[in-house]
PDB file of N, CA and C in Angstrom:
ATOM      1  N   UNK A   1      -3.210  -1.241 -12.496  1.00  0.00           N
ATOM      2  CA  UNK A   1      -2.395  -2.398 -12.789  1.00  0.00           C
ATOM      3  C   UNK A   1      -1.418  -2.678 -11.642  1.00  0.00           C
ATOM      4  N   UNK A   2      -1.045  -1.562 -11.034  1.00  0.00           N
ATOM      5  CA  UNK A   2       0.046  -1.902 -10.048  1.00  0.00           C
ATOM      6  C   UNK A   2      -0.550  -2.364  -8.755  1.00  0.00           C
ATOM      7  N   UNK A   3      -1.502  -1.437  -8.659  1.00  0.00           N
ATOM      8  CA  UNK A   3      -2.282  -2.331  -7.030  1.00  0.00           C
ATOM      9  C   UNK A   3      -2.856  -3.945  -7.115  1.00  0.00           C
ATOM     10  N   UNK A   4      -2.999  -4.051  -8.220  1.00  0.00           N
ATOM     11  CA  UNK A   4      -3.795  -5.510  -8.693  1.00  0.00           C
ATOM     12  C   UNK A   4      -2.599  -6.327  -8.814  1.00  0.00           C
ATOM     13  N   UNK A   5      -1.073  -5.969  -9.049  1.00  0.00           N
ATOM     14  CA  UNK A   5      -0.314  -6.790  -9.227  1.00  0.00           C
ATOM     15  C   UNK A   5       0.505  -7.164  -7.428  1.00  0.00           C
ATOM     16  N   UNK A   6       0.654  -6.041  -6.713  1.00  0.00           N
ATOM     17  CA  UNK A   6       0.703  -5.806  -5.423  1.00  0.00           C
ATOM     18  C   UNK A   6      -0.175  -6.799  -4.618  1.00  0.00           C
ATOM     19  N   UNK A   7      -1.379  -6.610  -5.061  1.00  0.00           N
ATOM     20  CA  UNK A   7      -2.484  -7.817  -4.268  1.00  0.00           C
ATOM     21  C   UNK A   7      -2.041  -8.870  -4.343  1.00  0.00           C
ATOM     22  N   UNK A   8      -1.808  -9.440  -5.861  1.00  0.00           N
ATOM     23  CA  UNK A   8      -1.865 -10.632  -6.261  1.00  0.00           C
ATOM     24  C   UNK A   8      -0.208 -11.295  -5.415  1.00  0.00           C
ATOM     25  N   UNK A   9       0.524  -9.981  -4.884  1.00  0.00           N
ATOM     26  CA  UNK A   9       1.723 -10.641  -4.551  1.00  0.00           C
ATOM     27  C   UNK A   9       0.952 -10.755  -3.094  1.00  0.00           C
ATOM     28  N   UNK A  10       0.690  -9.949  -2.516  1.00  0.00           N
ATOM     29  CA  UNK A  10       0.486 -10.344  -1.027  1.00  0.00           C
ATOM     30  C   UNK A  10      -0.326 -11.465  -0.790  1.00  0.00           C
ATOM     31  N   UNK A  11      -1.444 -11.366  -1.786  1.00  0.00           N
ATOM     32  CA  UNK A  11      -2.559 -13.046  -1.380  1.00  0.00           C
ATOM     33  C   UNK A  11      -1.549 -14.472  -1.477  1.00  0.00           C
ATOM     34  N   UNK A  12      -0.760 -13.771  -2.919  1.00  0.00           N
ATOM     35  CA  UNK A  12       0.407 -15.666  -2.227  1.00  0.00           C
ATOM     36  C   UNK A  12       1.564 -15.440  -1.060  1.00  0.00           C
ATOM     37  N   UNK A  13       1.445 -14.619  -0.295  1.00  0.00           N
ATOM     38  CA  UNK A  13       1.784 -14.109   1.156  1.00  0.00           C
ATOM     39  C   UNK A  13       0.848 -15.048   2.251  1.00  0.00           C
ATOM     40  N   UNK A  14      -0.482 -14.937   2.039  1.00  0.00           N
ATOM     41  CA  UNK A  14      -1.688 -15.332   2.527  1.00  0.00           C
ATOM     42  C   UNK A  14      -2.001 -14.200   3.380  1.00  0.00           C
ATOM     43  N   UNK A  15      -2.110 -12.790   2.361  1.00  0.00           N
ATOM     44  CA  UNK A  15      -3.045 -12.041   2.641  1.00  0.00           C
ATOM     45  C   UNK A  15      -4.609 -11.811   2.081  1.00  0.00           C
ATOM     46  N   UNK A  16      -5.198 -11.181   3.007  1.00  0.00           N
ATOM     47  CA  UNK A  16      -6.443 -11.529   2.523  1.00  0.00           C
ATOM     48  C   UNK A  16      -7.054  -9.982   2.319  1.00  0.00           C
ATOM     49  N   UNK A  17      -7.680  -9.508   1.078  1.00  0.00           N
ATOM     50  CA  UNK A  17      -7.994  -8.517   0.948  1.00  0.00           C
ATOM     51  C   UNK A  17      -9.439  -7.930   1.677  1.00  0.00           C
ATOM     52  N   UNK A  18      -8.998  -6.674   2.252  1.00  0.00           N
ATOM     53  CA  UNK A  18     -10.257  -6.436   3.276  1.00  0.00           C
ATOM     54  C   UNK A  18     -10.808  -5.225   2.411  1.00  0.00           C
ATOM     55  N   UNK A  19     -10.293  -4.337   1.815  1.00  0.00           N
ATOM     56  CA  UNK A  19     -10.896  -3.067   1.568  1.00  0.00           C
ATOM     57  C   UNK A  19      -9.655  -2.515   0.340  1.00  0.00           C
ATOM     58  N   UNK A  20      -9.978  -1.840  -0.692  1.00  0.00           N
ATOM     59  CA  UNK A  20      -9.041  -0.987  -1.772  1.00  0.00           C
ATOM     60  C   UNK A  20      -9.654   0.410  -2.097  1.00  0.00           C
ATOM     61  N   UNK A  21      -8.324   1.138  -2.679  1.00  0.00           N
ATOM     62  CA  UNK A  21      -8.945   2.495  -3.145  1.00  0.00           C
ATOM     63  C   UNK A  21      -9.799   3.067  -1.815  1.00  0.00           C
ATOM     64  N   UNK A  22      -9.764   3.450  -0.549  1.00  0.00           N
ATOM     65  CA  UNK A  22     -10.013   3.851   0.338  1.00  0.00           C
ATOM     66  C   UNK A  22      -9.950   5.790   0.242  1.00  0.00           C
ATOM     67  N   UNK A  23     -11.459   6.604   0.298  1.00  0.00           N
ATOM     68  CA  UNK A  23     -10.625   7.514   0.180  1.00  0.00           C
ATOM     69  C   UNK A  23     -11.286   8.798   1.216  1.00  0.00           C
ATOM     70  N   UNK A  24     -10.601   9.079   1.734  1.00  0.00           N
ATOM     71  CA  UNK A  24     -10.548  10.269   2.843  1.00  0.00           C
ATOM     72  C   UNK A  24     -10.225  11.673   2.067  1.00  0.00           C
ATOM     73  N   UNK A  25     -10.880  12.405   2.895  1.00  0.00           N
ATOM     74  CA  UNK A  25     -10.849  13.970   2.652  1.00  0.00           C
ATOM     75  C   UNK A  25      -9.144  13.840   3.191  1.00  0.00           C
ATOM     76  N   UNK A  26      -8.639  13.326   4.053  1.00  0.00           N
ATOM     77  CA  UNK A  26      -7.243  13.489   4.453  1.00  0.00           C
ATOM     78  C   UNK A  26      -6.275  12.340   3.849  1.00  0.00           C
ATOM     79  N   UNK A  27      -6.812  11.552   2.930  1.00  0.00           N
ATOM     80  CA  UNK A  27      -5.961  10.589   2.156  1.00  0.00           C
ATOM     81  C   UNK A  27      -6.021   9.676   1.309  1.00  0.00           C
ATOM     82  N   UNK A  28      -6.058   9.004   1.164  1.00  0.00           N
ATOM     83  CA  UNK A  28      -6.486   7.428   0.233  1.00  0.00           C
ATOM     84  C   UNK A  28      -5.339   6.467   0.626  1.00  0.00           C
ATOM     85  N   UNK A  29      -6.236   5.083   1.327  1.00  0.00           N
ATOM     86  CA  UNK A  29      -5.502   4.230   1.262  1.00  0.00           C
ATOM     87  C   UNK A  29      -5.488   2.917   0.050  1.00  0.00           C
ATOM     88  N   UNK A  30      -4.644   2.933  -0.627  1.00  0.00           N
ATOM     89  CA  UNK A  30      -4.719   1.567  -1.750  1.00  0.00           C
ATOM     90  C   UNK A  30      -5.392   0.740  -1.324  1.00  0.00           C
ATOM     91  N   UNK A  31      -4.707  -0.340  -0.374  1.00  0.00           N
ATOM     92  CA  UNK A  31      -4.852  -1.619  -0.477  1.00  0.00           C
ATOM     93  C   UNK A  31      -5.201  -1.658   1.478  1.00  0.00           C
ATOM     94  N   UNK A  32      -6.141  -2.429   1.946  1.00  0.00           N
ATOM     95  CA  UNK A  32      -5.867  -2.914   3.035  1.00  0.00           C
ATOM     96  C   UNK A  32      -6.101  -4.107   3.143  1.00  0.00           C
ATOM     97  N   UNK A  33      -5.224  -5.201   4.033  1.00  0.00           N
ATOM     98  CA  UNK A  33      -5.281  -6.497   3.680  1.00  0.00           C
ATOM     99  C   UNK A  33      -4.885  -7.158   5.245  1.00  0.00           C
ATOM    100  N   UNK A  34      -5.382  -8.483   5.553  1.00  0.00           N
ATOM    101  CA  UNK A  34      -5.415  -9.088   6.847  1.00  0.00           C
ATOM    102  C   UNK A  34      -5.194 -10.426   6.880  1.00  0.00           C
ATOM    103  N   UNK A  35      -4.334 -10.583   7.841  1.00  0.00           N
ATOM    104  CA  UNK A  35      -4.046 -12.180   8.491  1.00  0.00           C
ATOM    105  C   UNK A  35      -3.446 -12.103   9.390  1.00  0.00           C
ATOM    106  N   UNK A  36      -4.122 -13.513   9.950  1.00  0.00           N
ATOM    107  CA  UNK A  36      -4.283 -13.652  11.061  1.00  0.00           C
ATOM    108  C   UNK A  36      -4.307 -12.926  12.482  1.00  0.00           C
ATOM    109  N   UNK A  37      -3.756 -12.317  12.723  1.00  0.00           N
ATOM    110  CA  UNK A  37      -4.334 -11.097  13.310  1.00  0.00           C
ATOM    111  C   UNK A  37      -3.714  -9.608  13.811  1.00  0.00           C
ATOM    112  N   UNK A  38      -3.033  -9.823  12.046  1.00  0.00           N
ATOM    113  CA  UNK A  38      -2.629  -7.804  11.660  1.00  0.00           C
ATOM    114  C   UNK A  38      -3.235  -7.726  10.241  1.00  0.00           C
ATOM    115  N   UNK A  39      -3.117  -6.273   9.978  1.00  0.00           N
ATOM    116  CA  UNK A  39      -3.646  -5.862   9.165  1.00  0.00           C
ATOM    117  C   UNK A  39      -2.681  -4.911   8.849  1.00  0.00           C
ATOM    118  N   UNK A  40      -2.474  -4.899   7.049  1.00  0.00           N
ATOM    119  CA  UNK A  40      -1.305  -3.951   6.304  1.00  0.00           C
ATOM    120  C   UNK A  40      -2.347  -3.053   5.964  1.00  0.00           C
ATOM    121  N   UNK A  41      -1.537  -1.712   5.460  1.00  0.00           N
ATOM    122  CA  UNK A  41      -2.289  -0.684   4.938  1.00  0.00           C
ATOM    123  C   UNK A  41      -1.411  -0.298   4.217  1.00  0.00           C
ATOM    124  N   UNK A  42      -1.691  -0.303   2.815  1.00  0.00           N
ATOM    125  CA  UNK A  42      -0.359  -0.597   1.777  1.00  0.00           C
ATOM    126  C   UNK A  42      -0.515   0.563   0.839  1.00  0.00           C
ATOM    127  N   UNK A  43       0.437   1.448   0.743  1.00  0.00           N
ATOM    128  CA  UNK A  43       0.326   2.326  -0.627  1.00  0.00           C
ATOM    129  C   UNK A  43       1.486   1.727  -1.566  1.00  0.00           C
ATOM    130  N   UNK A  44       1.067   1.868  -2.476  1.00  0.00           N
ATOM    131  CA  UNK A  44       1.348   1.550  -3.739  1.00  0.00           C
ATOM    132  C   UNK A  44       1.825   2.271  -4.973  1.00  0.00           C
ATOM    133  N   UNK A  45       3.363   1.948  -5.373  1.00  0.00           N
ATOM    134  CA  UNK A  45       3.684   2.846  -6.211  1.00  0.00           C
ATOM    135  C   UNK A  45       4.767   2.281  -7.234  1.00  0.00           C
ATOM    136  N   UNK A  46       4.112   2.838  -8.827  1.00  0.00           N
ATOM    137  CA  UNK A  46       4.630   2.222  -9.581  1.00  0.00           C
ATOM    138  C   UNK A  46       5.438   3.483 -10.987  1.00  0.00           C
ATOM    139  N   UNK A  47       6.661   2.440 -11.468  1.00  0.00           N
ATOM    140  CA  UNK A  47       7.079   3.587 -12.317  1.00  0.00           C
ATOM    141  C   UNK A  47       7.402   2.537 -13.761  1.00  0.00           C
ATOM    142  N   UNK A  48       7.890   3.442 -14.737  1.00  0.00           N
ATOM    143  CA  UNK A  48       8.034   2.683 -16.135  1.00  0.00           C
ATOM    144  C   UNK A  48       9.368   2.508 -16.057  1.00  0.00           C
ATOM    145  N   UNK A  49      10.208   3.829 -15.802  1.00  0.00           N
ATOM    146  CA  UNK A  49      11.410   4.052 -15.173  1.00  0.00           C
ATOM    147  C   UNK A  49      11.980   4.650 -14.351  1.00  0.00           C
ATOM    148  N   UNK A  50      13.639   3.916 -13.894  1.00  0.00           N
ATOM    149  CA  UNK A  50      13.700   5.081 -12.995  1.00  0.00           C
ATOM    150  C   UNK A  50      14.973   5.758 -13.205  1.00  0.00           C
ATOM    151  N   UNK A  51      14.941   6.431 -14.138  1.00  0.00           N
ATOM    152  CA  UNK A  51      15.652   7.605 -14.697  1.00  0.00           C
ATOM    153  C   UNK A  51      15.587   8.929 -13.496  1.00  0.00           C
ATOM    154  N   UNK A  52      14.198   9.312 -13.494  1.00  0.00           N
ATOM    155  CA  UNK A  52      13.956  10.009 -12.514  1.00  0.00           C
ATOM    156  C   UNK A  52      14.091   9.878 -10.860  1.00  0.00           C
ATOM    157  N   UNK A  53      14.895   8.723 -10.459  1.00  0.00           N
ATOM    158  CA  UNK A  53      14.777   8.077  -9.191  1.00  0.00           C
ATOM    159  C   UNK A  53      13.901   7.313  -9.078  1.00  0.00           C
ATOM    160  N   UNK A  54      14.533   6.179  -7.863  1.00  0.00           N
ATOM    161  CA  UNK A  54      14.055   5.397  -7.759  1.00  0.00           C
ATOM    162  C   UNK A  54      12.432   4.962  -6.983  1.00  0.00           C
ATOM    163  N   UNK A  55      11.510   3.909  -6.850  1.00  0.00           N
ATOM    164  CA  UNK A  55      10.384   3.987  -7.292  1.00  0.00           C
ATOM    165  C   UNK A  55       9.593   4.659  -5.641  1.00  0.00           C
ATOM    166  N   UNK A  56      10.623   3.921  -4.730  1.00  0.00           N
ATOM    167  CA  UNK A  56      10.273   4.279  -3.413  1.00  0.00           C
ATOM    168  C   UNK A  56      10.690   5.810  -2.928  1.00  0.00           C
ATOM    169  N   UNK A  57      10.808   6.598  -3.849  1.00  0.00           N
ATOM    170  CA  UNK A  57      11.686   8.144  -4.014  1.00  0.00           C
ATOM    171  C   UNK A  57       9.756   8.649  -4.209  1.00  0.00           C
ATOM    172  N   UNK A  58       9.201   8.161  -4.407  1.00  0.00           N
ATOM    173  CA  UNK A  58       8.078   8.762  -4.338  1.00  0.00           C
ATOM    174  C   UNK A  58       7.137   8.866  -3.894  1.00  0.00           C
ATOM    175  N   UNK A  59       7.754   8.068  -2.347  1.00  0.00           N
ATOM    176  CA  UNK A  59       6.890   7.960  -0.842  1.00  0.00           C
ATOM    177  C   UNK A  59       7.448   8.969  -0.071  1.00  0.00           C
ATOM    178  N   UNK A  60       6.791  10.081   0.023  1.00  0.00           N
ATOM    179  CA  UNK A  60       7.070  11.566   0.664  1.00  0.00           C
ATOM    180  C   UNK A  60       6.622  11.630   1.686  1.00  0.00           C
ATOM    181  N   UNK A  61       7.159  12.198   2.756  1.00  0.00           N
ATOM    182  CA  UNK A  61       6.858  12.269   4.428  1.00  0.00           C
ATOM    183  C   UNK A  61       5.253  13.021   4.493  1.00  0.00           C
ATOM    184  N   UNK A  62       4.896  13.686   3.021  1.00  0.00           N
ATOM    185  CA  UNK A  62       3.631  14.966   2.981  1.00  0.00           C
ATOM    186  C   UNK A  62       2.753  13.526   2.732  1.00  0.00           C
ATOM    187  N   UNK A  63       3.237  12.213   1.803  1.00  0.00           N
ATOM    188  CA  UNK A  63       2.423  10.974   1.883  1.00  0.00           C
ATOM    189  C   UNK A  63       2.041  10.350   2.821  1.00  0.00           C
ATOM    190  N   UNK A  64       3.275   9.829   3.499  1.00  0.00           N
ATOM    191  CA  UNK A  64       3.201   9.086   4.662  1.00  0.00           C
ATOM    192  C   UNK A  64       2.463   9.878   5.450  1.00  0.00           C
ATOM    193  N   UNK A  65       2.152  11.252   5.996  1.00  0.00           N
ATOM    194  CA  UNK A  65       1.563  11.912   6.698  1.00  0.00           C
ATOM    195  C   UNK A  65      -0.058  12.193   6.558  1.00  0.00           C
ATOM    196  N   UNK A  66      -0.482  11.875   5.349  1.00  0.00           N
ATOM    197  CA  UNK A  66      -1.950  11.290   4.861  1.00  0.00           C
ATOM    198  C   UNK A  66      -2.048  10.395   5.010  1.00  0.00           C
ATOM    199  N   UNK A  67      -1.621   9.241   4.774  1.00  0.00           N
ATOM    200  CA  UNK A  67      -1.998   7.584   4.657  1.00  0.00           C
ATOM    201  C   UNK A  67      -2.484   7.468   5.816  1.00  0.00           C
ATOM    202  N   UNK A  68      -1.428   8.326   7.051  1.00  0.00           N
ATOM    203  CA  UNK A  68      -1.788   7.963   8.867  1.00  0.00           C
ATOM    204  C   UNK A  68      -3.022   8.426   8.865  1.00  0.00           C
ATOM    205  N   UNK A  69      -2.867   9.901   8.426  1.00  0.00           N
ATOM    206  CA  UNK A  69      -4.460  10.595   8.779  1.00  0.00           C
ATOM    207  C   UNK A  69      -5.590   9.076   8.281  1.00  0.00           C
ATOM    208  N   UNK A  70      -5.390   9.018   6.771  1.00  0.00           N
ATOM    209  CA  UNK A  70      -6.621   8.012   6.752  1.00  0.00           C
ATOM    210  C   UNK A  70      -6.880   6.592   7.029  1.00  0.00           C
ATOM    211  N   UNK A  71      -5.675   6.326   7.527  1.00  0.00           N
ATOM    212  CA  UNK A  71      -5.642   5.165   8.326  1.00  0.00           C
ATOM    213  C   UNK A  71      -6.300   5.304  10.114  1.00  0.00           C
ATOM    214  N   UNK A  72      -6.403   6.452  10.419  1.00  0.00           N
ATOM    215  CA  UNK A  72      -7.042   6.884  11.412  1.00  0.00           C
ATOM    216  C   UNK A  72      -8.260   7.174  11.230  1.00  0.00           C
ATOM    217  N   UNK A  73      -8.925   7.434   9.905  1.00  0.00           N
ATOM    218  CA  UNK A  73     -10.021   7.853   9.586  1.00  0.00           C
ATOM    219  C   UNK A  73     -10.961   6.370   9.344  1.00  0.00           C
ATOM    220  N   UNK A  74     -10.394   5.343   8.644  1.00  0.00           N
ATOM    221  CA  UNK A  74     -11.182   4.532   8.275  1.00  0.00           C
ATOM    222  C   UNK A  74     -11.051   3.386  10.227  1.00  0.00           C
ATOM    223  N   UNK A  75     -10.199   3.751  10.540  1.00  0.00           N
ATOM    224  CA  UNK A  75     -10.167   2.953  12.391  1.00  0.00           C
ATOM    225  C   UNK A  75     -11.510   3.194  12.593  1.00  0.00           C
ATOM    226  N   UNK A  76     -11.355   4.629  12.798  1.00  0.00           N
ATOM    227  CA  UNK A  76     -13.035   5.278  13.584  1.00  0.00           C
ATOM    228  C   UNK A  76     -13.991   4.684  12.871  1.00  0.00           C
ATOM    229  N   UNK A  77     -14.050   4.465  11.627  1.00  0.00           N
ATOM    230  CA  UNK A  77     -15.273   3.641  10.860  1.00  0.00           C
ATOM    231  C   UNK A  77     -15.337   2.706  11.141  1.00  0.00           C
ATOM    232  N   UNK A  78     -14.179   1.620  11.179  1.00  0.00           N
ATOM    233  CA  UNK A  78     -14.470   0.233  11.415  1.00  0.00           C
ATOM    234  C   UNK A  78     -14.675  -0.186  12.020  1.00  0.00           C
ATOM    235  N   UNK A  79     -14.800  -2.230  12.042  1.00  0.00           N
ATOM    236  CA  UNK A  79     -14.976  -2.611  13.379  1.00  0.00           C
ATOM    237  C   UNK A  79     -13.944  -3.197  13.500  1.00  0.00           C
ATOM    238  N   UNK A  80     -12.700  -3.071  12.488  1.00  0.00           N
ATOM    239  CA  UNK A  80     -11.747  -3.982  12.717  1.00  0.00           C
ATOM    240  C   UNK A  80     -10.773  -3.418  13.851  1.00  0.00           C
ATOM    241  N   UNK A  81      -9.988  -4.426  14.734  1.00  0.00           N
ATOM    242  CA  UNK A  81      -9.625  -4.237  15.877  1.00  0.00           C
ATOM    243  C   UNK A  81      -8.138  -4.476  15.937  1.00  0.00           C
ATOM    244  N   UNK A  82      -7.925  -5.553  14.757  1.00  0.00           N
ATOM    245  CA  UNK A  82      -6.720  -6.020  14.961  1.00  0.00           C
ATOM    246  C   UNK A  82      -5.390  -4.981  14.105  1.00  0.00           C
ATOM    247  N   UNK A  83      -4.368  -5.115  15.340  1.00  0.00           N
ATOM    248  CA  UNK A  83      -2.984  -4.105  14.878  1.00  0.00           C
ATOM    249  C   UNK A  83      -2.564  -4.183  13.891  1.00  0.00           C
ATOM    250  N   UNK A  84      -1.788  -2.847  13.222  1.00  0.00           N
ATOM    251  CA  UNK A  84      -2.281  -2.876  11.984  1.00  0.00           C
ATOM    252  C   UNK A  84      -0.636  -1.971  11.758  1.00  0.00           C
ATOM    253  N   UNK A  85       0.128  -2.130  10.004  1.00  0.00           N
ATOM    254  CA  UNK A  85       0.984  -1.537  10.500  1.00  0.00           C
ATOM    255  C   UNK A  85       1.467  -0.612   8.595  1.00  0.00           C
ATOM    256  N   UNK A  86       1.943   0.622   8.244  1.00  0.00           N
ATOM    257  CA  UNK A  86       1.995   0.501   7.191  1.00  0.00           C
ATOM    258  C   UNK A  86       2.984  -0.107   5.877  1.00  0.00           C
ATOM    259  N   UNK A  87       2.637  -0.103   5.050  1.00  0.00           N
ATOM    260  CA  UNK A  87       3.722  -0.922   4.469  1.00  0.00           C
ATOM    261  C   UNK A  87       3.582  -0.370   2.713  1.00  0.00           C
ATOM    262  N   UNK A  88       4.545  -0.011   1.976  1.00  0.00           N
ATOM    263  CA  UNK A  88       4.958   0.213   0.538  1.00  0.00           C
ATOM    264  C   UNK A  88       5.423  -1.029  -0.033  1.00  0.00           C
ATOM    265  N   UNK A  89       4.369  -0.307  -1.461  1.00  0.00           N
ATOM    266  CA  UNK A  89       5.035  -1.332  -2.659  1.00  0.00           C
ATOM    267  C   UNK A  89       5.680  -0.829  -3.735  1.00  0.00           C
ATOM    268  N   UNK A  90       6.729  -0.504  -4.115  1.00  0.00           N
ATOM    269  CA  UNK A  90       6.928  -0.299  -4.823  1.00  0.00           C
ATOM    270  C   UNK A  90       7.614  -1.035  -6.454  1.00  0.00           C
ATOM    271  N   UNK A  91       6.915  -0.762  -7.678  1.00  0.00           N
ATOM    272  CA  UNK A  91       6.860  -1.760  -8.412  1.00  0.00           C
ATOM    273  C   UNK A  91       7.201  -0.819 -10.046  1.00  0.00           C
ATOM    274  N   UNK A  92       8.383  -1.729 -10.156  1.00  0.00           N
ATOM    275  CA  UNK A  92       9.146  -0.986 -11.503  1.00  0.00           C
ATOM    276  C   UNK A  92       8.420  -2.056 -12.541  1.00  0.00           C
ATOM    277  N   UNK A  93       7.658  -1.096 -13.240  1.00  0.00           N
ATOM    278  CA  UNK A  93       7.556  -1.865 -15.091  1.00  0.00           C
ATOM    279  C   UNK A  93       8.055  -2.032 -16.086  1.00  0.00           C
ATOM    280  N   UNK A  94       8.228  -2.940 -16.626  1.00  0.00           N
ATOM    281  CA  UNK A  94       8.472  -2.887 -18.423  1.00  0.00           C
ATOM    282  C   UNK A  94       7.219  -3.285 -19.269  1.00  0.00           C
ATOM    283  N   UNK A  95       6.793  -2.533 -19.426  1.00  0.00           N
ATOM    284  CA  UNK A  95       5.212  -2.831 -20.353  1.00  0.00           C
ATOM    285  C   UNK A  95       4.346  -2.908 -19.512  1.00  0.00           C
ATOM    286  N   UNK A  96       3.781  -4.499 -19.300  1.00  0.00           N
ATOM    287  CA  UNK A  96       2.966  -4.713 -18.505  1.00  0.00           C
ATOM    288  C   UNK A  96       3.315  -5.691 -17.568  1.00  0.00           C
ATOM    289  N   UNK A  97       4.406  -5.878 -17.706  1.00  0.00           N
ATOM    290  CA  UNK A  97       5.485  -6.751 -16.682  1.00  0.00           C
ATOM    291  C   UNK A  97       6.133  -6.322 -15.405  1.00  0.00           C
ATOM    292  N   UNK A  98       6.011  -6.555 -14.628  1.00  0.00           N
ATOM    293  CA  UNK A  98       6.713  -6.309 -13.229  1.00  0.00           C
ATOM    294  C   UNK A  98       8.296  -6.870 -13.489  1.00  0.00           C
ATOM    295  N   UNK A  99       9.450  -6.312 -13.170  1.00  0.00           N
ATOM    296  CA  UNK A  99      10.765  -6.478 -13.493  1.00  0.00           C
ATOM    297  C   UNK A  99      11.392  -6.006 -11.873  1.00  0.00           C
ATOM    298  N   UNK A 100      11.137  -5.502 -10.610  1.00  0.00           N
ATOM    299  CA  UNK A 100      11.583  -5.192  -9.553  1.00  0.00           C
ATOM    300  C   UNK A 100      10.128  -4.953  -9.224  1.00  0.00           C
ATOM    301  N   UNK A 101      10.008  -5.377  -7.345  1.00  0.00           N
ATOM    302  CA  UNK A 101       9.534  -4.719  -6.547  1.00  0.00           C
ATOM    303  C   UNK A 101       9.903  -5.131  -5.372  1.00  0.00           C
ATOM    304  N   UNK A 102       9.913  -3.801  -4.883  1.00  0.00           N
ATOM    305  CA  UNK A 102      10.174  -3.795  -3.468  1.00  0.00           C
ATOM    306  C   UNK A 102       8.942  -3.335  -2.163  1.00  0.00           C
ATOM    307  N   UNK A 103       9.267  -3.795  -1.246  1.00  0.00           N
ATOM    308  CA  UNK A 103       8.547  -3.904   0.012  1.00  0.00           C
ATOM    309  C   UNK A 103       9.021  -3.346   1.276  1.00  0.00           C
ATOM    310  N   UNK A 104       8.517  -2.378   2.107  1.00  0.00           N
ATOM    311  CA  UNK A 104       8.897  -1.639   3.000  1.00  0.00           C
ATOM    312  C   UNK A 104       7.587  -1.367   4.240  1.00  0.00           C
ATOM    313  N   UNK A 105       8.170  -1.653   5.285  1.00  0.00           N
ATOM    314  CA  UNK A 105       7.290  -1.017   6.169  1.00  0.00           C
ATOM    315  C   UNK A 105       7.535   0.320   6.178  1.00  0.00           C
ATOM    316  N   UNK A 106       6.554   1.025   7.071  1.00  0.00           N
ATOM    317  CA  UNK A 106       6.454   2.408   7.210  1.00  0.00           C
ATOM    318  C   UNK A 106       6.794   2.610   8.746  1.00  0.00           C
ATOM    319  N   UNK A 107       7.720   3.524   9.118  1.00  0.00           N
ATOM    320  CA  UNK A 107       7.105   3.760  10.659  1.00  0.00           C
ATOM    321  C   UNK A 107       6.829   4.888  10.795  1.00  0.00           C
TER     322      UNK A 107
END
């Protein structure tokens, strides 16, 4: 539900979905998506609450340090060429409602 709601925000961005659920022995990437000529590589993360901290509290350097690996992994596969950069979603629920999300690059 959360990557599908994530998409649906970036396509009225005018992103265009290239590839989802991506998955490497060294990672899984959610979402990868393209225009004009970059490409996001988006993990995605969603909570009910955040009692426990907040939603981007659960993008860990041991994460970010996979996503690269398989963002390096699916390069070597592809043919896509164009620069590419990472980016978080993070997306607070109430039910089945989106009520906050936030957006972050990665460096």
């Amino acid at each position: 539900m959360a990557e599908d709601c994530a998409l649906r925000l970036l396509e009225k961005k005018g992103w265009t979905l290239i590839d989802r659920h991506v998955c490497f022995r060294e990672g899984e990437i959610d979402l990868i998506v393209g225009k004009d000529e970059r490409l996001l590589f988006v993990e995605v993360k969603a909570r009910r609450t955040e009692v426990f901290g907040a939603v981007v509290e659960a993008l860990t350097t041991g994460k970010i340090r996979k996503l690269k690996k398989a963002v390096m992994r699916w390069r070597m596969q592809s043919n896509e060429r164009r620069s590419g950069q990472l980016y978080f979603i993070g997306i607070l629920f109430d039910g089945e409602r989106p009520v906050k999300v936030d957006g972050y690059f990665i460096e």
